[in-house]
C-alpha atoms as a PDB file:
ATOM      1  CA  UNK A   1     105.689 109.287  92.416  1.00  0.00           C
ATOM      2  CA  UNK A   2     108.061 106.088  92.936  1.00  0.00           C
ATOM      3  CA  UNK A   3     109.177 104.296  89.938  1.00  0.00           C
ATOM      4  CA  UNK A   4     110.435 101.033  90.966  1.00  0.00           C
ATOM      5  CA  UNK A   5     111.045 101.582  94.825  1.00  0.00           C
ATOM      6  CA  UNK A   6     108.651 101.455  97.533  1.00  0.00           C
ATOM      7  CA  UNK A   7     106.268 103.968  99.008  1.00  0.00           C
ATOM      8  CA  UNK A   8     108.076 105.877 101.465  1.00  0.00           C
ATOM      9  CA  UNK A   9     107.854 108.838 104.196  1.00  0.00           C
ATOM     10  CA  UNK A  10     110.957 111.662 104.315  1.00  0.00           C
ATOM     11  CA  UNK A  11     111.114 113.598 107.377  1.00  0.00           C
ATOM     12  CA  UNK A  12     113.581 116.093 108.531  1.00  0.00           C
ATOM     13  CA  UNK A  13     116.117 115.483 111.689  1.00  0.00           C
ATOM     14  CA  UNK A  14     113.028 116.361 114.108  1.00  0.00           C
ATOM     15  CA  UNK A  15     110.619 114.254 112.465  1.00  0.00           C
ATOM     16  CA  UNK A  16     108.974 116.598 110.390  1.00  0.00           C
ATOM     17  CA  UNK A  17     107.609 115.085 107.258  1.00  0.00           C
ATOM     18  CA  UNK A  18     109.253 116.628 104.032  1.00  0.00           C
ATOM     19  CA  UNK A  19     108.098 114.224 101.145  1.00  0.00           C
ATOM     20  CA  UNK A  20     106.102 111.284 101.206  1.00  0.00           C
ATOM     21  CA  UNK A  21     106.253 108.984  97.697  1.00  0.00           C
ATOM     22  CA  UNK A  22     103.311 107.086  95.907  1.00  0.00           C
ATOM     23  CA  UNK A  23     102.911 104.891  92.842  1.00  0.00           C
ATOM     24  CA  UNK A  24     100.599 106.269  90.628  1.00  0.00           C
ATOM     25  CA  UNK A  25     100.614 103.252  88.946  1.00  0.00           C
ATOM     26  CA  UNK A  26      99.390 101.000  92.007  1.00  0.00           C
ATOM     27  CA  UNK A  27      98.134 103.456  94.664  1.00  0.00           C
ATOM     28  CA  UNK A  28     101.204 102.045  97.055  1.00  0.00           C
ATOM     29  CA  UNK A  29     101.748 104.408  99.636  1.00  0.00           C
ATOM     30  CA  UNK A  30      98.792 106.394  99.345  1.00  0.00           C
ATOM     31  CA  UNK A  31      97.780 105.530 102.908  1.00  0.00           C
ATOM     32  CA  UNK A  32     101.161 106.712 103.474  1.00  0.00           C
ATOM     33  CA  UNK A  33     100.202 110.232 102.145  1.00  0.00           C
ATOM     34  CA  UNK A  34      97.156 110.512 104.250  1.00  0.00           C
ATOM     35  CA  UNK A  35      98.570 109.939 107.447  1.00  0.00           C
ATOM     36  CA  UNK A  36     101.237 112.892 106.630  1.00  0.00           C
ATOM     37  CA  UNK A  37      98.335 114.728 105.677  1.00  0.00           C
ATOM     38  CA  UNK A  38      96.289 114.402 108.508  1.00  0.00           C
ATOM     39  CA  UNK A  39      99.443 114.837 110.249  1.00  0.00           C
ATOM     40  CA  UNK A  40     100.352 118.154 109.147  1.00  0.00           C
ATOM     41  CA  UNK A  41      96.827 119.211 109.474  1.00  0.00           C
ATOM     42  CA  UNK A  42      96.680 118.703 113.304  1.00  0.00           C
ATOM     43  CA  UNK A  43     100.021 120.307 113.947  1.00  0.00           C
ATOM     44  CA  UNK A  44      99.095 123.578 112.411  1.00  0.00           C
ATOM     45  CA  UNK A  45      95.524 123.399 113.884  1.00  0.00           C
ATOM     46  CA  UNK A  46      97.546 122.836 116.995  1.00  0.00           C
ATOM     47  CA  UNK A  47      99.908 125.810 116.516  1.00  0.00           C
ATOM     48  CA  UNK A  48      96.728 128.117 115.611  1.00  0.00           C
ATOM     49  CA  UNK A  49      95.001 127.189 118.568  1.00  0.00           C
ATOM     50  CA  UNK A  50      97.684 127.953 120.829  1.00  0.00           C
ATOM     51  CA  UNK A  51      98.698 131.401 118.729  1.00  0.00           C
ATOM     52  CA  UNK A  52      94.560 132.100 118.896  1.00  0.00           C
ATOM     53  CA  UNK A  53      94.631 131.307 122.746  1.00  0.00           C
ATOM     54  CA  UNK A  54      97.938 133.759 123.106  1.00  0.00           C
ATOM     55  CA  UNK A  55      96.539 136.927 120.876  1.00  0.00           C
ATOM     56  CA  UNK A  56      93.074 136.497 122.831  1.00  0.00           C
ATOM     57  CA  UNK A  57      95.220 136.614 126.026  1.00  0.00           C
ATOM     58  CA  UNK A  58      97.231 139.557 125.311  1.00  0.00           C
ATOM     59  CA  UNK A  59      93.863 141.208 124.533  1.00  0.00           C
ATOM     60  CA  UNK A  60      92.312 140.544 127.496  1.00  0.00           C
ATOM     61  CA  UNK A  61      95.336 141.860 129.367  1.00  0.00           C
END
């Protein structure tokens, strides 16, 4: 939640997002907060695929 500043997106020295701030109040920023969602959702569907592809790999080997 923001109380008087504007919706805004935190993210680590390699880009990673680490907060993302709304107003309750207004809904500011709450497309904000979806895109890190959405964000964060395809990198680890991205890292599970690839750990998925790996273990069936090794099993096949």
């Amino acid at each position: 939640m923001i109380l008087g500043g504007a919706p805004t997106v935190e993210r680590d020295p390699y880009g990673t997002i680490r907060a993302v701030f709304v107003s309750a109040a207004t809904g500011l920023g709450l497309q904000n907060l979806r895109e890190a969602i959405a964000q964060r959702l395809l990198a680890t569907r991205h890292t599970w695929a690839t750990t998925d592809a790996a273990v069936r790999t090794d099993l096949a080997a």
